[in-house]
PDB file of N, CA and C in Angstrom:
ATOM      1  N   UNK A   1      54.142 262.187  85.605  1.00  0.00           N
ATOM      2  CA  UNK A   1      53.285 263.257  86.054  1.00  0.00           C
ATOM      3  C   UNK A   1      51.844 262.809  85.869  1.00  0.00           C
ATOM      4  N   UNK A   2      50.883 263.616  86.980  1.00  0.00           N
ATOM      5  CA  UNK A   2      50.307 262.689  86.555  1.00  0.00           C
ATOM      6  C   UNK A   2      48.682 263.533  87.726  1.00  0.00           C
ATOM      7  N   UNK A   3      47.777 263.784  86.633  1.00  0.00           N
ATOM      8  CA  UNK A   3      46.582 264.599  87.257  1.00  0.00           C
ATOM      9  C   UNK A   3      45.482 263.991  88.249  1.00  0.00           C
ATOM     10  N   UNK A   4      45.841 264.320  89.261  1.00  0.00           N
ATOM     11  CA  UNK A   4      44.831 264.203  90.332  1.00  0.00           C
ATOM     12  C   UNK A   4      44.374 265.047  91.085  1.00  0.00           C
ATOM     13  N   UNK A   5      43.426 265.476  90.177  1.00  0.00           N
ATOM     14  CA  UNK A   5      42.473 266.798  90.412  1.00  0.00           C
ATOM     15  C   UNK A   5      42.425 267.105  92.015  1.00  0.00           C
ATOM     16  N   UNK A   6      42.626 268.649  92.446  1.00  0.00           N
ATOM     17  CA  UNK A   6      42.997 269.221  91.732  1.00  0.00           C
ATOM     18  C   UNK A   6      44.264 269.329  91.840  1.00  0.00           C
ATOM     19  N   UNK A   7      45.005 268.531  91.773  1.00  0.00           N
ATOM     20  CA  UNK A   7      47.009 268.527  91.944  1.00  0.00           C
ATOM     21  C   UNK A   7      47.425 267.881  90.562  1.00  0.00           C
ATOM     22  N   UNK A   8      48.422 268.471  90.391  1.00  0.00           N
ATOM     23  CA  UNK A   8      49.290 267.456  89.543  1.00  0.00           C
ATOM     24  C   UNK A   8      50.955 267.102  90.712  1.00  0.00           C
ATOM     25  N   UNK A   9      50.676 265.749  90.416  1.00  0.00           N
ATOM     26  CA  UNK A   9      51.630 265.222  90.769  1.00  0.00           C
ATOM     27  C   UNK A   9      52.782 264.290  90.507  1.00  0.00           C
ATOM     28  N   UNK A  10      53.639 264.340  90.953  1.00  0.00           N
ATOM     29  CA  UNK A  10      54.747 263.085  90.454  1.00  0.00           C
ATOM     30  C   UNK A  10      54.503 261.937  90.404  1.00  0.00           C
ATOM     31  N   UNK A  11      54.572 260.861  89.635  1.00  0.00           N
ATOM     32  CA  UNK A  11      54.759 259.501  90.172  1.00  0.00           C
ATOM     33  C   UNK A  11      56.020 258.377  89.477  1.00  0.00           C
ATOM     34  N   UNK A  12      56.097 257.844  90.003  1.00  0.00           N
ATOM     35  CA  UNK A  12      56.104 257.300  91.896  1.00  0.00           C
ATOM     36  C   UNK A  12      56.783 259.060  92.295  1.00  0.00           C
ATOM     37  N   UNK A  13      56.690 259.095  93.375  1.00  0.00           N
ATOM     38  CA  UNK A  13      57.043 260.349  94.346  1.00  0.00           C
ATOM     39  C   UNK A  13      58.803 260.649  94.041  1.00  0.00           C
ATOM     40  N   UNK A  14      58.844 261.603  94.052  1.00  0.00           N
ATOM     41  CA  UNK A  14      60.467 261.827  94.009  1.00  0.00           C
ATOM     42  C   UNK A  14      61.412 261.398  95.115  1.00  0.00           C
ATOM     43  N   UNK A  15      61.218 260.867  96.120  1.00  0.00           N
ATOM     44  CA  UNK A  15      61.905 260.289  96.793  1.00  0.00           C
ATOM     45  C   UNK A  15      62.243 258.883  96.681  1.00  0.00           C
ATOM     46  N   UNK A  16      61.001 258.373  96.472  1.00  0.00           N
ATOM     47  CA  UNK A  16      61.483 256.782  95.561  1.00  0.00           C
ATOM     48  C   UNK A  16      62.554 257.190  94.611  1.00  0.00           C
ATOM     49  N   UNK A  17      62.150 257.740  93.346  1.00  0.00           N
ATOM     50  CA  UNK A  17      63.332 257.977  92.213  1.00  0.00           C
ATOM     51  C   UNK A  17      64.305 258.272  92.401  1.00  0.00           C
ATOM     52  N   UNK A  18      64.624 259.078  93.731  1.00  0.00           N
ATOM     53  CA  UNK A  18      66.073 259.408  94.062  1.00  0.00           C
ATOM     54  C   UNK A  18      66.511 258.126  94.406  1.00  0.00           C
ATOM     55  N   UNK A  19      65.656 257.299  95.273  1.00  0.00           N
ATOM     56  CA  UNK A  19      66.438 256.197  95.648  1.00  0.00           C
ATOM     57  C   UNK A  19      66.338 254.879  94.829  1.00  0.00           C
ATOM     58  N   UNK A  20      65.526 255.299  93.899  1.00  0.00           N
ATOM     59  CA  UNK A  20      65.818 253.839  93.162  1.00  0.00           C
ATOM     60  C   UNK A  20      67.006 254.103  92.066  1.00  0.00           C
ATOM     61  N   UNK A  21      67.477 256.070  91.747  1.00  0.00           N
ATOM     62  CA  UNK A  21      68.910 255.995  91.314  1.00  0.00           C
ATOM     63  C   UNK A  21      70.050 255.630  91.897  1.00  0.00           C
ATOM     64  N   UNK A  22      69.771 255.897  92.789  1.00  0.00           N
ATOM     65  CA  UNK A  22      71.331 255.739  93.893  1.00  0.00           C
ATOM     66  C   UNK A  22      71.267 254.294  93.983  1.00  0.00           C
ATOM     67  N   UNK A  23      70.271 253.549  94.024  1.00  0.00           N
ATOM     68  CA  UNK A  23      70.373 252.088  94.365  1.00  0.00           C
ATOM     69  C   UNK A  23      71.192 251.583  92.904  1.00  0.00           C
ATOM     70  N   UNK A  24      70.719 251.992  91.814  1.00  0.00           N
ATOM     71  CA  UNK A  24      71.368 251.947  90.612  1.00  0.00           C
ATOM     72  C   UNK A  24      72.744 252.329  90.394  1.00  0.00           C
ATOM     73  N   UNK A  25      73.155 253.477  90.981  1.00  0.00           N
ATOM     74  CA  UNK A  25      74.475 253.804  91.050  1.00  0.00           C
ATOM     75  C   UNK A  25      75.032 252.802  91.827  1.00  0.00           C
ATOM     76  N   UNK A  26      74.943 252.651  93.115  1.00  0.00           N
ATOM     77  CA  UNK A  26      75.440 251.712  93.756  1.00  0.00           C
ATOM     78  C   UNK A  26      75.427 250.173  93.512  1.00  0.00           C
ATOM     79  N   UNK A  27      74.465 249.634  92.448  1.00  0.00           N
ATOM     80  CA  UNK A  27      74.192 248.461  91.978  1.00  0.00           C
ATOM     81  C   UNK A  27      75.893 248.357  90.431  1.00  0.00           C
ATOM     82  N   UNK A  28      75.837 249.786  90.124  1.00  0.00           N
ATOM     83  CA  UNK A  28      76.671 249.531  88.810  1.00  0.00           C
ATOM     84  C   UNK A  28      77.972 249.702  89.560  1.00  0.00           C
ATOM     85  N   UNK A  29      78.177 250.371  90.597  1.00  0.00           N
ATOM     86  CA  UNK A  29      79.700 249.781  91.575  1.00  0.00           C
ATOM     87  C   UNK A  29      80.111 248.491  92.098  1.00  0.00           C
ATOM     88  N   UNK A  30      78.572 247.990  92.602  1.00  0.00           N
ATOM     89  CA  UNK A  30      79.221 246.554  93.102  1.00  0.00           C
ATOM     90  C   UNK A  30      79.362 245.619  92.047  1.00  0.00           C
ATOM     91  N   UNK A  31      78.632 245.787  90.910  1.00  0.00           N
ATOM     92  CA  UNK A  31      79.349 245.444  89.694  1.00  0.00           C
ATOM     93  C   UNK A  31      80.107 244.795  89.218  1.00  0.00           C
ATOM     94  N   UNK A  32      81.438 245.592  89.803  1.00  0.00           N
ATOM     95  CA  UNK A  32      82.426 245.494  89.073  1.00  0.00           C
ATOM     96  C   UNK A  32      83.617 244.493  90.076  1.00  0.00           C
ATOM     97  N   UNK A  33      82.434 243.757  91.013  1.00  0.00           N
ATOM     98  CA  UNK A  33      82.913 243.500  92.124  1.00  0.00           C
ATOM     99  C   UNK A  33      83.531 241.785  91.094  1.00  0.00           C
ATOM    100  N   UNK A  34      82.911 241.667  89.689  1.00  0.00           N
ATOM    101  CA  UNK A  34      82.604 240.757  89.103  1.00  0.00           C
ATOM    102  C   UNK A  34      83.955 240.508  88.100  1.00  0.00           C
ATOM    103  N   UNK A  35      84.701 241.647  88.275  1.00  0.00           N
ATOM    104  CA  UNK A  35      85.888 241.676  87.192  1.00  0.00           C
ATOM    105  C   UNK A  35      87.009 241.576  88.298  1.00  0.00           C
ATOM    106  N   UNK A  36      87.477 240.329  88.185  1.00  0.00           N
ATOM    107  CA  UNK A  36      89.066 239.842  88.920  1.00  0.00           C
ATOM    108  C   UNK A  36      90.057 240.456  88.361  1.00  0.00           C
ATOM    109  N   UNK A  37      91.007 240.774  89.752  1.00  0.00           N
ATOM    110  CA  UNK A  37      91.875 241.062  89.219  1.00  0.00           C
ATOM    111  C   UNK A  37      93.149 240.689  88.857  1.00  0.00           C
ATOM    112  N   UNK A  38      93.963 240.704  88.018  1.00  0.00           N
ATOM    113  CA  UNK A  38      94.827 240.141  87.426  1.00  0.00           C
ATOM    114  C   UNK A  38      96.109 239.741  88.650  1.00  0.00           C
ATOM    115  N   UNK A  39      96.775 239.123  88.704  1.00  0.00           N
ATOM    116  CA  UNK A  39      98.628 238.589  89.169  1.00  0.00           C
ATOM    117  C   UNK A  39      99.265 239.339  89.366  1.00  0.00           C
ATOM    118  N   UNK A  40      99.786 240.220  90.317  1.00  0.00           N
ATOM    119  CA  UNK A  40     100.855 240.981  89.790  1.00  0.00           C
ATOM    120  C   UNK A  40     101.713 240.725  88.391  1.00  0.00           C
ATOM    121  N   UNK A  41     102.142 241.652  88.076  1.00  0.00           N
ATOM    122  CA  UNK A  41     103.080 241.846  86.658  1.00  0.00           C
ATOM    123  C   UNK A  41     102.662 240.895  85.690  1.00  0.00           C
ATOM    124  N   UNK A  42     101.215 240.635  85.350  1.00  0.00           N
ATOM    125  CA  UNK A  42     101.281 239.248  84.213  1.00  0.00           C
ATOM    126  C   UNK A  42      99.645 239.920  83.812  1.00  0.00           C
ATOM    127  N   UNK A  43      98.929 239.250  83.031  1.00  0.00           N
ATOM    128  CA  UNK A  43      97.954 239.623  82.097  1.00  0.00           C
ATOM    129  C   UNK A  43      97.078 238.152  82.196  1.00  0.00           C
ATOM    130  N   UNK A  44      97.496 236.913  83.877  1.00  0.00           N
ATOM    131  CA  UNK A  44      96.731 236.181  84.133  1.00  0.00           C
ATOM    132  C   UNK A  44      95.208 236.453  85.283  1.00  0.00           C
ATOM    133  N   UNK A  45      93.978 236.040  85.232  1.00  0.00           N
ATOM    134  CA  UNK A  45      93.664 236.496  86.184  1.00  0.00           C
ATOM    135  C   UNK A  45      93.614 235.605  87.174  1.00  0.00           C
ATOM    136  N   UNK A  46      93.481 236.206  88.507  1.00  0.00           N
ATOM    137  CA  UNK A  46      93.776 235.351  89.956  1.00  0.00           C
ATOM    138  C   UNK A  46      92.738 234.487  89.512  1.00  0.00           C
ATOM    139  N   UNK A  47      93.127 233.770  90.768  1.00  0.00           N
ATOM    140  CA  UNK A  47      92.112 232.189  91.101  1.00  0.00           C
ATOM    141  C   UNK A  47      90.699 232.895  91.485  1.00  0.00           C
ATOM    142  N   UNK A  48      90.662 233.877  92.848  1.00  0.00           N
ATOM    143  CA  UNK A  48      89.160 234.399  93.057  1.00  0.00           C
ATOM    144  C   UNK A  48      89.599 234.447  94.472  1.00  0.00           C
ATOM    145  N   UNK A  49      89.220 233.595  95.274  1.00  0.00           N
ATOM    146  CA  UNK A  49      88.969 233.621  96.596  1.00  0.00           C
ATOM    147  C   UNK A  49      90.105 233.604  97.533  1.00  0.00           C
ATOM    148  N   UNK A  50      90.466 234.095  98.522  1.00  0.00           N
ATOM    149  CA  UNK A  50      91.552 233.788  99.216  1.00  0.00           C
ATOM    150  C   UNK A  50      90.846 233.084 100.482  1.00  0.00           C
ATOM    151  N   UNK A  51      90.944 231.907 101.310  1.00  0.00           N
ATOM    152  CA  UNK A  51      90.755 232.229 102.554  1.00  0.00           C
ATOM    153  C   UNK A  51      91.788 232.294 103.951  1.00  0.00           C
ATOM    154  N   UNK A  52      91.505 233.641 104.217  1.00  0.00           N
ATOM    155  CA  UNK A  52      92.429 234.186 105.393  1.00  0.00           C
ATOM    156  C   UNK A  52      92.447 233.065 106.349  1.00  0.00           C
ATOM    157  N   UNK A  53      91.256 232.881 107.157  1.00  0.00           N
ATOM    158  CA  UNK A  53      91.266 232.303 108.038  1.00  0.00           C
ATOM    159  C   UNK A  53      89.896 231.184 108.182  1.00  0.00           C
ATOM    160  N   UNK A  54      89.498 230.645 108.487  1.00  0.00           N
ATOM    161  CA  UNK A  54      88.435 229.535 108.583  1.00  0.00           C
ATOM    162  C   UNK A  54      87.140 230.349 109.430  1.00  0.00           C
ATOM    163  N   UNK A  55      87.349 231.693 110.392  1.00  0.00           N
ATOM    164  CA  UNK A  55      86.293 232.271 110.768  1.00  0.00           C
ATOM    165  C   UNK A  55      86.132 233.208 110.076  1.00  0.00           C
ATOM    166  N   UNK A  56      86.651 234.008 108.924  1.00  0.00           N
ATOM    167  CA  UNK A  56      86.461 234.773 108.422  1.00  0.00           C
ATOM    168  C   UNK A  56      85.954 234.666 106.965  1.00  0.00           C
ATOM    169  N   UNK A  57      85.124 235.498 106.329  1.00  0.00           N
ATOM    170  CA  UNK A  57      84.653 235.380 104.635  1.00  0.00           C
ATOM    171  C   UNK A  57      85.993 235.321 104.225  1.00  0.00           C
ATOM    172  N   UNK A  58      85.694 234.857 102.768  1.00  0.00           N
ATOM    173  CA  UNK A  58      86.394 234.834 102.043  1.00  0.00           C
ATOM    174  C   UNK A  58      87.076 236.261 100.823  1.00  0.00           C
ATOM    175  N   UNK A  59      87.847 236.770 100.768  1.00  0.00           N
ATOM    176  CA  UNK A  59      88.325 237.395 100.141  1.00  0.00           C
ATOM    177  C   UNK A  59      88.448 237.569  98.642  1.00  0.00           C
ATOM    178  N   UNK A  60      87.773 238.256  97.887  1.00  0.00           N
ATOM    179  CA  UNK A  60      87.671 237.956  96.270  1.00  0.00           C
ATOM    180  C   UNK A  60      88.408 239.100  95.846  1.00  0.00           C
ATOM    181  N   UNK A  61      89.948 238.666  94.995  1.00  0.00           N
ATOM    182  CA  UNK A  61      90.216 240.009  94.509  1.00  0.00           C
ATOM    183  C   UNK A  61      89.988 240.407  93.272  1.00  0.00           C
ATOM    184  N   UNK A  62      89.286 241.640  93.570  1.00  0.00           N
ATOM    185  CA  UNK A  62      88.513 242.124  92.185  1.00  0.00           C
ATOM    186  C   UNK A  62      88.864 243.373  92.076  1.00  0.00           C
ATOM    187  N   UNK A  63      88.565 244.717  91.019  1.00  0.00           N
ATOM    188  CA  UNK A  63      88.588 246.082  90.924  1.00  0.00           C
ATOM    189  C   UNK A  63      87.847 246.565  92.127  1.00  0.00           C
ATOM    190  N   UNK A  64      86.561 246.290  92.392  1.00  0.00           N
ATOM    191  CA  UNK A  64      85.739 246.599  93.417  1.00  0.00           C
ATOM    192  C   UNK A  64      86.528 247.790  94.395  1.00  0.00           C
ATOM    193  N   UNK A  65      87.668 247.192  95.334  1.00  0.00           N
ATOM    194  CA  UNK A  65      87.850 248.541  96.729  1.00  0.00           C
ATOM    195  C   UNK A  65      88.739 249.481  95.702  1.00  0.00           C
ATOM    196  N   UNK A  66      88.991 249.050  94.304  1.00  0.00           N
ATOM    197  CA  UNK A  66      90.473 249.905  93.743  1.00  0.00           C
ATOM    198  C   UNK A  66      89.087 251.145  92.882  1.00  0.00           C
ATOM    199  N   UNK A  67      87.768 251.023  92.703  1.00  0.00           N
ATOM    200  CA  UNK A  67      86.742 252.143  91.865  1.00  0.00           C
ATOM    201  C   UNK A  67      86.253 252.543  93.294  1.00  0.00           C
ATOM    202  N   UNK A  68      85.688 251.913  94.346  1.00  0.00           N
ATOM    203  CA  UNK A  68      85.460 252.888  95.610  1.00  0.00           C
ATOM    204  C   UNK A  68      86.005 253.690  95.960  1.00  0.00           C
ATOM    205  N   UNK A  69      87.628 253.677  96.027  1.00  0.00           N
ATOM    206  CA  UNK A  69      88.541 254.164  96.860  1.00  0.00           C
ATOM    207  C   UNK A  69      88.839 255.408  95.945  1.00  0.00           C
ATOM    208  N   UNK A  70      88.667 255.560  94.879  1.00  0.00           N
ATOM    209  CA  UNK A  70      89.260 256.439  93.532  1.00  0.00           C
ATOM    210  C   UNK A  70      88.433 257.893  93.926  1.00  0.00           C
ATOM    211  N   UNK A  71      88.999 258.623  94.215  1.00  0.00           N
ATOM    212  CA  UNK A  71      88.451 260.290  94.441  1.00  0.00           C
ATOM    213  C   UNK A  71      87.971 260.400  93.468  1.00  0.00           C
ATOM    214  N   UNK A  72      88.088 259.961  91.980  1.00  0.00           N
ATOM    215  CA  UNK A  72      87.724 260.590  91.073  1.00  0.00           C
ATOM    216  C   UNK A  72      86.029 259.908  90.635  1.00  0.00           C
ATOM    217  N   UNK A  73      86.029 258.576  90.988  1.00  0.00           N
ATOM    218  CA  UNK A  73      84.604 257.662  90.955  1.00  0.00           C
ATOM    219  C   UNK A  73      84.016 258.282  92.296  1.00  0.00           C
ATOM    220  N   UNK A  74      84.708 258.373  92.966  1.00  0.00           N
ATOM    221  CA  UNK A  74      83.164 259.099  94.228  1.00  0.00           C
ATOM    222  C   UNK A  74      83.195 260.996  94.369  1.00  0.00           C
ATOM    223  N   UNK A  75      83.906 261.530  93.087  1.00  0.00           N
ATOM    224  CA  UNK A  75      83.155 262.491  92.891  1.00  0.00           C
ATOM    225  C   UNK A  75      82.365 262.376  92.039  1.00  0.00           C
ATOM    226  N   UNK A  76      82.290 261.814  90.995  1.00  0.00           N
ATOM    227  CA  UNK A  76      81.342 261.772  89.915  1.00  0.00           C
ATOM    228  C   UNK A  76      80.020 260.650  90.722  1.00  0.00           C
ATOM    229  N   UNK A  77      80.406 260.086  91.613  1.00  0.00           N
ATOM    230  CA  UNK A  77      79.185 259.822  92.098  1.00  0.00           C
ATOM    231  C   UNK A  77      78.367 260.787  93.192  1.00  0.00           C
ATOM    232  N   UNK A  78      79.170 261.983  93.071  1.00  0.00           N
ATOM    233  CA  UNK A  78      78.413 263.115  94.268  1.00  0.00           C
ATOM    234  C   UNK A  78      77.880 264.177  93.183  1.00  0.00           C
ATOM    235  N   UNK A  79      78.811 263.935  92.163  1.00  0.00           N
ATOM    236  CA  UNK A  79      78.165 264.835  90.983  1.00  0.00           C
ATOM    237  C   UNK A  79      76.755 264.558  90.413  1.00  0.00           C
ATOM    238  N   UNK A  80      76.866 263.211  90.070  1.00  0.00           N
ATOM    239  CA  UNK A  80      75.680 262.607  89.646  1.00  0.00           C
ATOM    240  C   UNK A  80      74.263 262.805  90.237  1.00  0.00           C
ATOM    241  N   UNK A  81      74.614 262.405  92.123  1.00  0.00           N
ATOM    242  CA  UNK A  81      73.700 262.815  93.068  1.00  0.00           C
ATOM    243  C   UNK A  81      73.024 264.525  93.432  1.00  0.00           C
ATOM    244  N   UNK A  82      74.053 265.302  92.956  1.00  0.00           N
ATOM    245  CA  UNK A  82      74.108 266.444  92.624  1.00  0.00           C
ATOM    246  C   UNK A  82      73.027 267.163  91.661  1.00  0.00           C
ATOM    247  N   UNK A  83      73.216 266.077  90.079  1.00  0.00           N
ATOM    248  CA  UNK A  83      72.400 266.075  89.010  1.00  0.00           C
ATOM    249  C   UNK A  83      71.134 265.420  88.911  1.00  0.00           C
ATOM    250  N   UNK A  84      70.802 264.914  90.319  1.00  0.00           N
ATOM    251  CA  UNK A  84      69.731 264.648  90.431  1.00  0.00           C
ATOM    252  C   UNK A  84      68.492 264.923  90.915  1.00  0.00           C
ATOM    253  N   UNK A  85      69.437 265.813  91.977  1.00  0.00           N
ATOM    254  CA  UNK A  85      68.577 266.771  92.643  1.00  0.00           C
ATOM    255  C   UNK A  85      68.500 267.810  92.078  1.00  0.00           C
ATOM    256  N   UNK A  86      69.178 268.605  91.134  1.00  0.00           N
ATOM    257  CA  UNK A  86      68.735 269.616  89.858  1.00  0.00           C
ATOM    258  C   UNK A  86      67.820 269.271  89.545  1.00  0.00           C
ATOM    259  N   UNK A  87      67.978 268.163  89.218  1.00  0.00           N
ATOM    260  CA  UNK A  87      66.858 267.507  88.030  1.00  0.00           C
ATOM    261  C   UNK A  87      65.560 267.430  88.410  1.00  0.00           C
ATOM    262  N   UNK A  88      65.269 267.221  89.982  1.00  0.00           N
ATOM    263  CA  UNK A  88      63.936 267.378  90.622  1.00  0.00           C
ATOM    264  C   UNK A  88      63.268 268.570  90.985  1.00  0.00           C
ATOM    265  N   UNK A  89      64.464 269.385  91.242  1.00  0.00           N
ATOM    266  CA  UNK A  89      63.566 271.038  91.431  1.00  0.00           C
ATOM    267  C   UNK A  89      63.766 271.581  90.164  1.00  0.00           C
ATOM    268  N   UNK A  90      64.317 271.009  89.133  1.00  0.00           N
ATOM    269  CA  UNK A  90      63.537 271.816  87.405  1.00  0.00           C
ATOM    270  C   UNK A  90      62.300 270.998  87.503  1.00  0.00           C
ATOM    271  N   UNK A  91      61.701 270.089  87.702  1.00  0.00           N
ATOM    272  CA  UNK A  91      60.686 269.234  87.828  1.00  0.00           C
ATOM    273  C   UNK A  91      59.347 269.597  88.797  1.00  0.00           C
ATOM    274  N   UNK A  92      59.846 270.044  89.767  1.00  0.00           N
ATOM    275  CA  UNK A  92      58.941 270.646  90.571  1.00  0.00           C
ATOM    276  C   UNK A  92      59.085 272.608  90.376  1.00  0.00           C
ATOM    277  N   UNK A  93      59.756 272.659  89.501  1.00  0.00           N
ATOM    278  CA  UNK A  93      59.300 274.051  89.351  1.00  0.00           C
ATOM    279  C   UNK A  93      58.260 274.363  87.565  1.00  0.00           C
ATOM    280  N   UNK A  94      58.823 272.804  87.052  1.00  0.00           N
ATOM    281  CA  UNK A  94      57.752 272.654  85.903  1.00  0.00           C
ATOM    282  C   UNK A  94      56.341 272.696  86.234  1.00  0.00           C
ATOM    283  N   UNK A  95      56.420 271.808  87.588  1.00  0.00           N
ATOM    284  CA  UNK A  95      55.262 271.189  87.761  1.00  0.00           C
ATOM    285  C   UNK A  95      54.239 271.957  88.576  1.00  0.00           C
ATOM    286  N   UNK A  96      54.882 273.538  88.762  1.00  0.00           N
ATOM    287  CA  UNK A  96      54.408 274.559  89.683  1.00  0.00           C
ATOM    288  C   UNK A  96      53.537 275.602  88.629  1.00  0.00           C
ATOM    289  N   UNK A  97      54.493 275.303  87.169  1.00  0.00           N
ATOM    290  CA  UNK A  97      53.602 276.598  86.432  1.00  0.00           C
ATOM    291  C   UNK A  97      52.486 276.077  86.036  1.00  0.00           C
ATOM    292  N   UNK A  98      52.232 275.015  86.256  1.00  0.00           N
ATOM    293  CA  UNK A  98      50.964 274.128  85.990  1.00  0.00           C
ATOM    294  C   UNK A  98      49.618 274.545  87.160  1.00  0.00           C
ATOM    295  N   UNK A  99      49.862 275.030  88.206  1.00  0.00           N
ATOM    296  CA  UNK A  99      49.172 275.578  89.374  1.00  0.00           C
ATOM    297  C   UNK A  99      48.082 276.437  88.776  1.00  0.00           C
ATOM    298  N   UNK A 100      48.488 277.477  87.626  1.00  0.00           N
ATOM    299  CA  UNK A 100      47.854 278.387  87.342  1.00  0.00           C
ATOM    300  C   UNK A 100      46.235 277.898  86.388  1.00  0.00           C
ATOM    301  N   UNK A 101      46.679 277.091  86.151  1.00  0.00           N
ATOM    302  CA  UNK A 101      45.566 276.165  85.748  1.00  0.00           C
ATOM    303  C   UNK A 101      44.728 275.292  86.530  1.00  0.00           C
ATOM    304  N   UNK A 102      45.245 275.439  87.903  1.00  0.00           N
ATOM    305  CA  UNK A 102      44.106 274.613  88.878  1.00  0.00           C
ATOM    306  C   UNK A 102      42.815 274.494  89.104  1.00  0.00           C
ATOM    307  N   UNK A 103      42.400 275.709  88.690  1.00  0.00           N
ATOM    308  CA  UNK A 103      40.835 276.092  88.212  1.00  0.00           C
ATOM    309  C   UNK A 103      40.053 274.932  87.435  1.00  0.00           C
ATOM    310  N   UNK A 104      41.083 275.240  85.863  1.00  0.00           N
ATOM    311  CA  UNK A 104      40.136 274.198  85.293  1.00  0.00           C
ATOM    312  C   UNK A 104      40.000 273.470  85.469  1.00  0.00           C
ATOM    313  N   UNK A 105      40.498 272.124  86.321  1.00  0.00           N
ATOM    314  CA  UNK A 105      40.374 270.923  86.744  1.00  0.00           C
ATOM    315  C   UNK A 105      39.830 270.624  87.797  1.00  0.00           C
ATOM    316  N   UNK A 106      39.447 271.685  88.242  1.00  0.00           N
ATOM    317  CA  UNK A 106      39.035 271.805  90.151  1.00  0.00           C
ATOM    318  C   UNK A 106      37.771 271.504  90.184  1.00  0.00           C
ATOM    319  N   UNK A 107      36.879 272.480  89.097  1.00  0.00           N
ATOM    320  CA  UNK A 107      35.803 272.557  88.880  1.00  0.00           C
ATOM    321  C   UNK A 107      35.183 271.415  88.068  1.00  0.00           C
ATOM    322  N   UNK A 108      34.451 270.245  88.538  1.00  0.00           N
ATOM    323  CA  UNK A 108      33.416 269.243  87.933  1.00  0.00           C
ATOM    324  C   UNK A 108      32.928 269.805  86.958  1.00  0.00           C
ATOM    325  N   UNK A 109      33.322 269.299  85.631  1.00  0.00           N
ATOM    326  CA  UNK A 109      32.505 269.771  84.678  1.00  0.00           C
ATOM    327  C   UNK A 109      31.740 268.334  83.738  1.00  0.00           C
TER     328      UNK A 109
END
């Protein structure tokens, strides 16, 4: 927050912060793109890469599509997004009772 007579304002702007969370949320999903996943029925982990075909990327099997795909990780990531935007209109309604004071700062003293 941050006074620039006669406003008080956010900084950086609340639209950056929304998106530099979500970039964060989405940074701690691909993540996990980093943890292989194991062999069927064994407690070895795979080699890493498969390749399908010679025109196509390569295939890494990891947790990665098994936390995307989970109803329960992309509600808590709508929840989260949810709790964030709470979090900005308690913020901009903080930042409203502050108005009543615009006077004193308005005026060059």
């Amino acid at each position: 927050v941050r006074l620039s007579a006669p406003e008080i304002v956010l900084l950086p702007a609340k639209s950056e912060l929304y998106q530099l969370l979500i970039r964060l949320v989405a940074g701690i999903l691909e993540s996990t793109k980093q943890f292989r996943r194991w062999y069927e029925g064994s407690c070895e982990v795979s080699a890493g890469e498969l390749f399908v075909d010679d025109d196509e990327e390569p295939t890494v099997f990891s947790f990665y599509d098994d936390i995307v795909d989970c109803e329960d990780v992309l509600g808590l990531v709508e929840t989260l997004r949810e709790r964030i935007l709470l979090l900005f209109d308690s913020v901009n309604q903080h930042l409203q009772r502050w108005k009543r004071y615009r006077a004193l700062w308005k005026v060059d003293q």
